[in-house]
Protein backbone atom coordinates (compact mmCIF):
# COMPACT_ATOMS: atom_id res chain seq x y z
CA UNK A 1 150.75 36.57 43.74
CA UNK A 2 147.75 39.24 42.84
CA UNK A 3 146.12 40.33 46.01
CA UNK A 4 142.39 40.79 45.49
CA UNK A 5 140.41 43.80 46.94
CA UNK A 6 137.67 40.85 47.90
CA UNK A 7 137.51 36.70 47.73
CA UNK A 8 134.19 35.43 47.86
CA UNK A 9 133.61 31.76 48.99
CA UNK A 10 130.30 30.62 47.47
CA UNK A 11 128.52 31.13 44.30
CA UNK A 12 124.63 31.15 45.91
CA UNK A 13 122.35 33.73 45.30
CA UNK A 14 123.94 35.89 47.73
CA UNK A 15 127.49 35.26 46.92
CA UNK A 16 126.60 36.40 43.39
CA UNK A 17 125.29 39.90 44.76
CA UNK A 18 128.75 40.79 46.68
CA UNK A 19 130.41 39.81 43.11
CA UNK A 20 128.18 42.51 41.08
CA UNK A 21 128.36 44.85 43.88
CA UNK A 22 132.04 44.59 44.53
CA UNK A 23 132.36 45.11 40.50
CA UNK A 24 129.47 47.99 40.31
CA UNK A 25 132.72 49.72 42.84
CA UNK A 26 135.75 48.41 40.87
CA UNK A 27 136.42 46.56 43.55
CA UNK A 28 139.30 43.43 42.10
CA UNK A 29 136.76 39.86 43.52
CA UNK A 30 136.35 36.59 42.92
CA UNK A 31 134.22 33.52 43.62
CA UNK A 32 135.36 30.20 44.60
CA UNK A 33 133.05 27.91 44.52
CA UNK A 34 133.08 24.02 45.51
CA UNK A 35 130.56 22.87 43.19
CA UNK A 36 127.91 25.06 40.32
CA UNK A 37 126.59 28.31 40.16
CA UNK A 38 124.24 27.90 42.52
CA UNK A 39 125.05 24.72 43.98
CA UNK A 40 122.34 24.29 46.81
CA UNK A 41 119.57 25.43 44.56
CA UNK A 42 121.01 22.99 41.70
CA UNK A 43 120.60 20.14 44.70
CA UNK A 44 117.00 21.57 45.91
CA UNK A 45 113.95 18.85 44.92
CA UNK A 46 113.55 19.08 41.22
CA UNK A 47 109.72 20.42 41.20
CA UNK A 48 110.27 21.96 44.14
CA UNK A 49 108.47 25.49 44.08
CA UNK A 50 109.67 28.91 46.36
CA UNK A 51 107.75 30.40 49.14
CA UNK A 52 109.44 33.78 47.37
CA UNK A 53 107.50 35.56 44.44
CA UNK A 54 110.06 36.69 41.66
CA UNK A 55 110.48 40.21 42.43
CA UNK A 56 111.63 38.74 46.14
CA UNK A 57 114.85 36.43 44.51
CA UNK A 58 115.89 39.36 42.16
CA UNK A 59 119.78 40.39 42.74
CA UNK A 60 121.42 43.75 41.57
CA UNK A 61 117.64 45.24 40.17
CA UNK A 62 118.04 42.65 37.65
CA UNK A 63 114.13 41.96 36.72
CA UNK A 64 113.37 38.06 37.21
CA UNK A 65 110.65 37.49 34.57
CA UNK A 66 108.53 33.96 35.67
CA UNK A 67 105.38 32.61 34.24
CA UNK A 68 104.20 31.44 37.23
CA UNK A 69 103.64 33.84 40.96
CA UNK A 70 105.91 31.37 42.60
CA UNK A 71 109.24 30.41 40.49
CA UNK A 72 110.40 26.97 41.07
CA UNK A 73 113.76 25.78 40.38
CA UNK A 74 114.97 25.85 37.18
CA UNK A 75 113.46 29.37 36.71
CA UNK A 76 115.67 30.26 39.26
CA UNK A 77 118.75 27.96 37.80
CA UNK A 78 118.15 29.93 34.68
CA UNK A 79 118.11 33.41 36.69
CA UNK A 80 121.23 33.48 38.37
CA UNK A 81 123.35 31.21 36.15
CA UNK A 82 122.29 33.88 33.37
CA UNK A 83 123.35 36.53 35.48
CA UNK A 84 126.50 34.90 36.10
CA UNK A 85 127.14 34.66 32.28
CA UNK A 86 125.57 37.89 31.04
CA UNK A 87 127.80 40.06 33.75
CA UNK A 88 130.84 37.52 33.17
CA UNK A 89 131.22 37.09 36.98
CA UNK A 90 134.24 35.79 37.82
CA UNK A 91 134.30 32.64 39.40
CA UNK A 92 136.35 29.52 39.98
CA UNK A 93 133.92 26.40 39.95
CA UNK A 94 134.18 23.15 41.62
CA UNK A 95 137.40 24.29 43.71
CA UNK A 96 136.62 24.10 47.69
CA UNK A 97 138.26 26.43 49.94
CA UNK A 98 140.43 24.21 52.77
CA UNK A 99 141.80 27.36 54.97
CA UNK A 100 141.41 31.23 55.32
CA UNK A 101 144.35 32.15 57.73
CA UNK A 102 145.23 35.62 57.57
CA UNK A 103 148.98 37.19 58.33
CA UNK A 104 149.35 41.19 59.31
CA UNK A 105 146.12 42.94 57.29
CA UNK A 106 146.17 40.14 54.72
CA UNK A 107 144.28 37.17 54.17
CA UNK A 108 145.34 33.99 52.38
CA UNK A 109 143.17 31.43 51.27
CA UNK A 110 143.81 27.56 50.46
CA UNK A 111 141.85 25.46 48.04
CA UNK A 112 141.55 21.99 46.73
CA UNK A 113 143.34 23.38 43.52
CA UNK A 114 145.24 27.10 44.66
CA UNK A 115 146.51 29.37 46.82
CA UNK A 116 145.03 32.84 46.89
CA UNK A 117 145.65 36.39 48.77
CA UNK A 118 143.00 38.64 49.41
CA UNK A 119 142.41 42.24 51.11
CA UNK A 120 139.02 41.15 52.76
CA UNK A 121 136.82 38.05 52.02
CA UNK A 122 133.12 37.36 52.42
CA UNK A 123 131.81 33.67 53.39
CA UNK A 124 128.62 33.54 51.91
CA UNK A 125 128.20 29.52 52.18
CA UNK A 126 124.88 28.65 52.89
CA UNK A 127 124.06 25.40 54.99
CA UNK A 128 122.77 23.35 52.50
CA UNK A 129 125.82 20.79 52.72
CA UNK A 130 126.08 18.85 56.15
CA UNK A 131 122.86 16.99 56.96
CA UNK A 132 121.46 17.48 60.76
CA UNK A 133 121.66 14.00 62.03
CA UNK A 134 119.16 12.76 64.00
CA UNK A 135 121.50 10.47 65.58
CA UNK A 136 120.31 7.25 65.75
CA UNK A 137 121.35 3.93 65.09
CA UNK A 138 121.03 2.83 61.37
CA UNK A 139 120.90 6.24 60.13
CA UNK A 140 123.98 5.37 57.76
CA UNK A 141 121.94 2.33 56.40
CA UNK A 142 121.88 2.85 52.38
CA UNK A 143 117.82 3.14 52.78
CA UNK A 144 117.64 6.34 54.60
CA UNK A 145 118.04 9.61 52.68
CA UNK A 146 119.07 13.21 53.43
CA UNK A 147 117.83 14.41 50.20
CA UNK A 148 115.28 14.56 48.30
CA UNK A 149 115.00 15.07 44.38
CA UNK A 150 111.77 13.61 43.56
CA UNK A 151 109.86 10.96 43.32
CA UNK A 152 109.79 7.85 40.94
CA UNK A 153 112.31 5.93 43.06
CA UNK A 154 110.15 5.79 46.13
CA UNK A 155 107.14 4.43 43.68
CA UNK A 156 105.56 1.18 45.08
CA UNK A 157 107.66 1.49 48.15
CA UNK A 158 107.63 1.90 51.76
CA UNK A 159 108.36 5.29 53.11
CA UNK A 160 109.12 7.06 56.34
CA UNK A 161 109.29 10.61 56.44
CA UNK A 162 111.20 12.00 59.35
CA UNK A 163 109.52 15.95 60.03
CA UNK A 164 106.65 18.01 58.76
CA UNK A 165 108.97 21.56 57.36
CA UNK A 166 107.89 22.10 53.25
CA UNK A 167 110.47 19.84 52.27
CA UNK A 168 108.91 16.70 54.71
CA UNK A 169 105.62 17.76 52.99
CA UNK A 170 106.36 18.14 49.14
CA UNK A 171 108.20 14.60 49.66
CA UNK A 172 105.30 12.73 51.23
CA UNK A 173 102.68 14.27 48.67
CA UNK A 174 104.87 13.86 46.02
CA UNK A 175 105.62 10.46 46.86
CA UNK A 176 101.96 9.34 47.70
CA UNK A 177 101.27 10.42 44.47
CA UNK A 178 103.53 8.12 43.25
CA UNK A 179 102.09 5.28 44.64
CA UNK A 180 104.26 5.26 47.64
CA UNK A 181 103.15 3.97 51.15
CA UNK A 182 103.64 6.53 53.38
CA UNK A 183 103.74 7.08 57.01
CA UNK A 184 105.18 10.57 58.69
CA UNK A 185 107.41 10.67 62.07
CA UNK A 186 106.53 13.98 63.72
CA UNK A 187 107.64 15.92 66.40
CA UNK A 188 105.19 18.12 67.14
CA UNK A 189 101.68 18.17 67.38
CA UNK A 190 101.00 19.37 63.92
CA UNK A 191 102.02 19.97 60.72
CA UNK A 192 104.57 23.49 60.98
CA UNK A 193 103.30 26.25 60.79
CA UNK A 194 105.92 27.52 58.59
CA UNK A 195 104.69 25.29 55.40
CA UNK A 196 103.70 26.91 52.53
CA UNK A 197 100.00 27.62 52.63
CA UNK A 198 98.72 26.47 49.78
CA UNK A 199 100.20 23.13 50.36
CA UNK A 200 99.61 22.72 54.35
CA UNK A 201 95.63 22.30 53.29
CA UNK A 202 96.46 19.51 50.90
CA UNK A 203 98.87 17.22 53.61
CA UNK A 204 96.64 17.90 55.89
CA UNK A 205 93.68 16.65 53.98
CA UNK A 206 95.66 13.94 53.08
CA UNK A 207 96.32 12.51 56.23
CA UNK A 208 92.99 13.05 57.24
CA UNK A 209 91.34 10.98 55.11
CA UNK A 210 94.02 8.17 56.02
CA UNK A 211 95.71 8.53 52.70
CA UNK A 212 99.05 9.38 54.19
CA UNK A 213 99.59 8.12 58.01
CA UNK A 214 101.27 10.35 60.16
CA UNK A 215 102.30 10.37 64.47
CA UNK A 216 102.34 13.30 65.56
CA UNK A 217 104.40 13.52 68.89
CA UNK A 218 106.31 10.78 68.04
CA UNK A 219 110.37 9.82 67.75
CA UNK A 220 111.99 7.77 65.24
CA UNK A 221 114.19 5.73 67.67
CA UNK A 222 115.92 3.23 65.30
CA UNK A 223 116.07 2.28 61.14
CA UNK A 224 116.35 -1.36 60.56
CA UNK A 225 117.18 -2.77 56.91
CA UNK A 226 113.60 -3.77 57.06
CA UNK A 227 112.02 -2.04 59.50
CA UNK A 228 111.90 1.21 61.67
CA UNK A 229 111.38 1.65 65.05
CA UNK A 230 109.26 4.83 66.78
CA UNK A 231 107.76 5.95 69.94
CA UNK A 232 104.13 6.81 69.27
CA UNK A 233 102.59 9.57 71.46
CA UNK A 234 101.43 7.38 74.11
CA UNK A 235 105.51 6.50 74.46
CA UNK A 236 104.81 3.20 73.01
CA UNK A 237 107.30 1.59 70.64
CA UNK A 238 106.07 0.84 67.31
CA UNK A 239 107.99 -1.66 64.55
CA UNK A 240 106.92 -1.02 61.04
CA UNK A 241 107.95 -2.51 57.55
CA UNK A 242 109.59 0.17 55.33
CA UNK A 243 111.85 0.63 52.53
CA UNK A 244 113.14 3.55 52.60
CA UNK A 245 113.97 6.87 54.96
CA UNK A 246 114.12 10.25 53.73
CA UNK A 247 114.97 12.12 56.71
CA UNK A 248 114.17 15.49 55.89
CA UNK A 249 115.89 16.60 59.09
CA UNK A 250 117.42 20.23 57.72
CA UNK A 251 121.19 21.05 57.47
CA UNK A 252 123.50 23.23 58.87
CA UNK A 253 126.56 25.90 57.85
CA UNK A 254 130.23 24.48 58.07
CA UNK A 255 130.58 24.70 61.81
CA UNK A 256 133.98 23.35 61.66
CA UNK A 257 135.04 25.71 59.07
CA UNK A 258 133.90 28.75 60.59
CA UNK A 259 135.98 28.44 63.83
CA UNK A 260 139.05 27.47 61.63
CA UNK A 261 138.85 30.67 60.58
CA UNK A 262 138.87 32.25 63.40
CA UNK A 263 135.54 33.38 63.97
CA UNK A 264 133.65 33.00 67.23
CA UNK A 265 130.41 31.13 67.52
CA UNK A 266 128.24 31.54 70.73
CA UNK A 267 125.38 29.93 72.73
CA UNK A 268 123.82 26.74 71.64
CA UNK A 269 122.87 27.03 68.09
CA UNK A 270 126.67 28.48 67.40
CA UNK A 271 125.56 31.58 66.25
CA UNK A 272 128.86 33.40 64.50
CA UNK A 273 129.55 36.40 65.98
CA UNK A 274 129.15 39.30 63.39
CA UNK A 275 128.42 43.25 63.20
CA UNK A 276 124.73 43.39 62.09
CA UNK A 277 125.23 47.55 60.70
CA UNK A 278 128.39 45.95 58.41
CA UNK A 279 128.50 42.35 58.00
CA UNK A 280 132.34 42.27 59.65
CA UNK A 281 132.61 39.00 62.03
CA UNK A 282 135.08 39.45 65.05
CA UNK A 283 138.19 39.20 62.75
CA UNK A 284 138.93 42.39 60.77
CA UNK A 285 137.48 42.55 56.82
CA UNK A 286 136.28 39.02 57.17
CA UNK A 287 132.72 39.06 56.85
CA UNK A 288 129.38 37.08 56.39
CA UNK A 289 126.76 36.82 54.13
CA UNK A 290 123.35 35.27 53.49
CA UNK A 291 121.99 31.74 55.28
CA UNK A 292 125.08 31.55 56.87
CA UNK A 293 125.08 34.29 59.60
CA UNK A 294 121.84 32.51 61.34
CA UNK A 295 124.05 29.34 62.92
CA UNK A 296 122.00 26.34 63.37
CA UNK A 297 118.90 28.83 63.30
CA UNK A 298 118.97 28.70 59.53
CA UNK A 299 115.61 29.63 58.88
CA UNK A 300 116.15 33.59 59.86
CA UNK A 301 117.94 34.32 56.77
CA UNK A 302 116.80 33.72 52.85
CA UNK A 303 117.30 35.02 49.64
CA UNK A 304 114.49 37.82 50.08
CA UNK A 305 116.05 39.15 53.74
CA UNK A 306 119.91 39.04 52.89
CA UNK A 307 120.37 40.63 49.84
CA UNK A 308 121.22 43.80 51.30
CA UNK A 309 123.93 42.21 52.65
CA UNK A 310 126.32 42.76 49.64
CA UNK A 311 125.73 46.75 49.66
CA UNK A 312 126.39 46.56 53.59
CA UNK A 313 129.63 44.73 53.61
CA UNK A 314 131.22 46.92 50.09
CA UNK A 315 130.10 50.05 51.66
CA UNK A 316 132.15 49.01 54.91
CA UNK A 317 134.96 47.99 52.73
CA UNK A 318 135.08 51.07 50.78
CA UNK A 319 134.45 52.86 54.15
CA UNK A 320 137.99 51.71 55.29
């Protein structure tokens, strides 16, 4: 069996970088990759626009050309699936990776489909795959909704959305202007902070003018096939009619997977233990990359802030 220089599990933005660095270096790689090029940004909202301008997404000094000063995403489908055809990237698609167990200074790696061997690898799996539960009863009703992909279904309808991040926001405006009913379950006292700011005016106008309700310090405490259940801010419990959920609750890394392969998580957002000068985690010449490093705190790392991850990790490998 060939024993690569470096195995790469995930073909995200990020994952693509360690591939055309680790080739820019001769370096024998490949992806493996559980679903497209891309995956999480092929399951992102389908109008959904980036906080990023162009220049911020670009990989390997390869120029992303967009019409617009904030790319949405099929410009960026188009970006890095090009890349990934232009540079003939090697990668294994739709092939999930099971196990990485490692024996003396090697590594070997199970998938759905193959066995593989490997000198280092680099997880670079983002967190856009396991839904953070609120944890409440009838949250595995049909109704309620972890995603969101846009809005004709909800048209007509009575919606609940559970947050106020961007992707709470672009679902209730999208879907109010639809012709959806909608009424947001929030937290906080406000709308985050961390929306994008040319669309935090617009929500908040919105609700203002009654057009969207929203309860601010409030809890969804139960989803009904009819109904849902909340505690306002007074701590009163509230029944209202609704049709659907779309819990737009975040998501988190592979928790499970992590530790199986060996690598130590700490403190209460499991934050994987890792060298920040060379990407290495606690076992030798496995390493991390992108979203992933950030644990449950999965807003500290993007596209923009962990490219340079790539050139860190090769330039450790090469190091060795």
């Amino acid at each position: 069996m060939e024993i690569l220089d470096i195995l790469i599990i995930g073909a995200g933005p990020i994952g693509l970088n360690c591939a055309l660095e680790a080739k820019k270096n001769n370096l024998n790689y490949l992806i493996i990759e559980k679903g497209t090029i891309v995956n999480s940004l092929y399951n992102y909202p389908l109008y959904m626009k980036f906080f990023s301008t162009a220049d911020k997404l670009e990989i390997a000094e390869i120029p992303f050309i967009s019409a617009a000063p904030k790319p949405g995403r099929q410009e960026a489908l188009e970006y890095y699936q090009g890349i990934a055809r232009q540079k003939n990237i090697n990668i294994n698609l739709y092939e999930k990776v099971l196990k990485v167990s490692k024996t003396g200074k090697i590594f070997e790696i199970e998938t759905s489909k193959s066995k593989y061997t490997a000198k280092n690898v680099i997880i670079s799996t983002g967190f856009y795959d396991i839904p953070n539960l609120i944890k409440i009863p009838g949250e595995d009703l049909r109704k309620v909704k972890h995603y969101y992909t846009e809005p004709y279904p909800y048209a007509r309808q009575k919606i609940v959305v559970i947050g106020s991040s961007n992707s709470s926001v672009d679902a209730a405006l999208e879907t109010y202007r639809k012709g959806a009913e909608v009424t947001m379950i929030i937290r906080n006292s406000e709308i985050s902070e961390n929306v994008k700011y040319w669309v935090k005016p617009d929500i908040e106008n919105r609700i203002a003018e009654g057009s969207i309700k929203a309860h601010f310090n409030a809890e969804l405490i139960e989803i009904k096939e009819k109904t849902v259940i909340f505690k306002d801010k007074e701590c009163e419990i509230q029944e209202i009619e609704n049709d659907f959920v779309l819990a737009m609750t975040g998501y988190l890394p592979d928790f499970n997977f992590l530790k199986n392969s060996g690598i130590d998580l700490q403190g209460e957002c499991l934050n994987p233990v890792y060298n920040p000068k060379t990407m290495e985690t606690n076992i030798e010449n496995l390493y991390l990359a992108g979203v992933v490093c950030g644990g449950k705190d999965t807003h500290l790392w993007f596209i923009e802030n962990s490219r340079i991850h790539a050139e860190m990790i090769v330039k450790n490998i090469l190091s060795k």
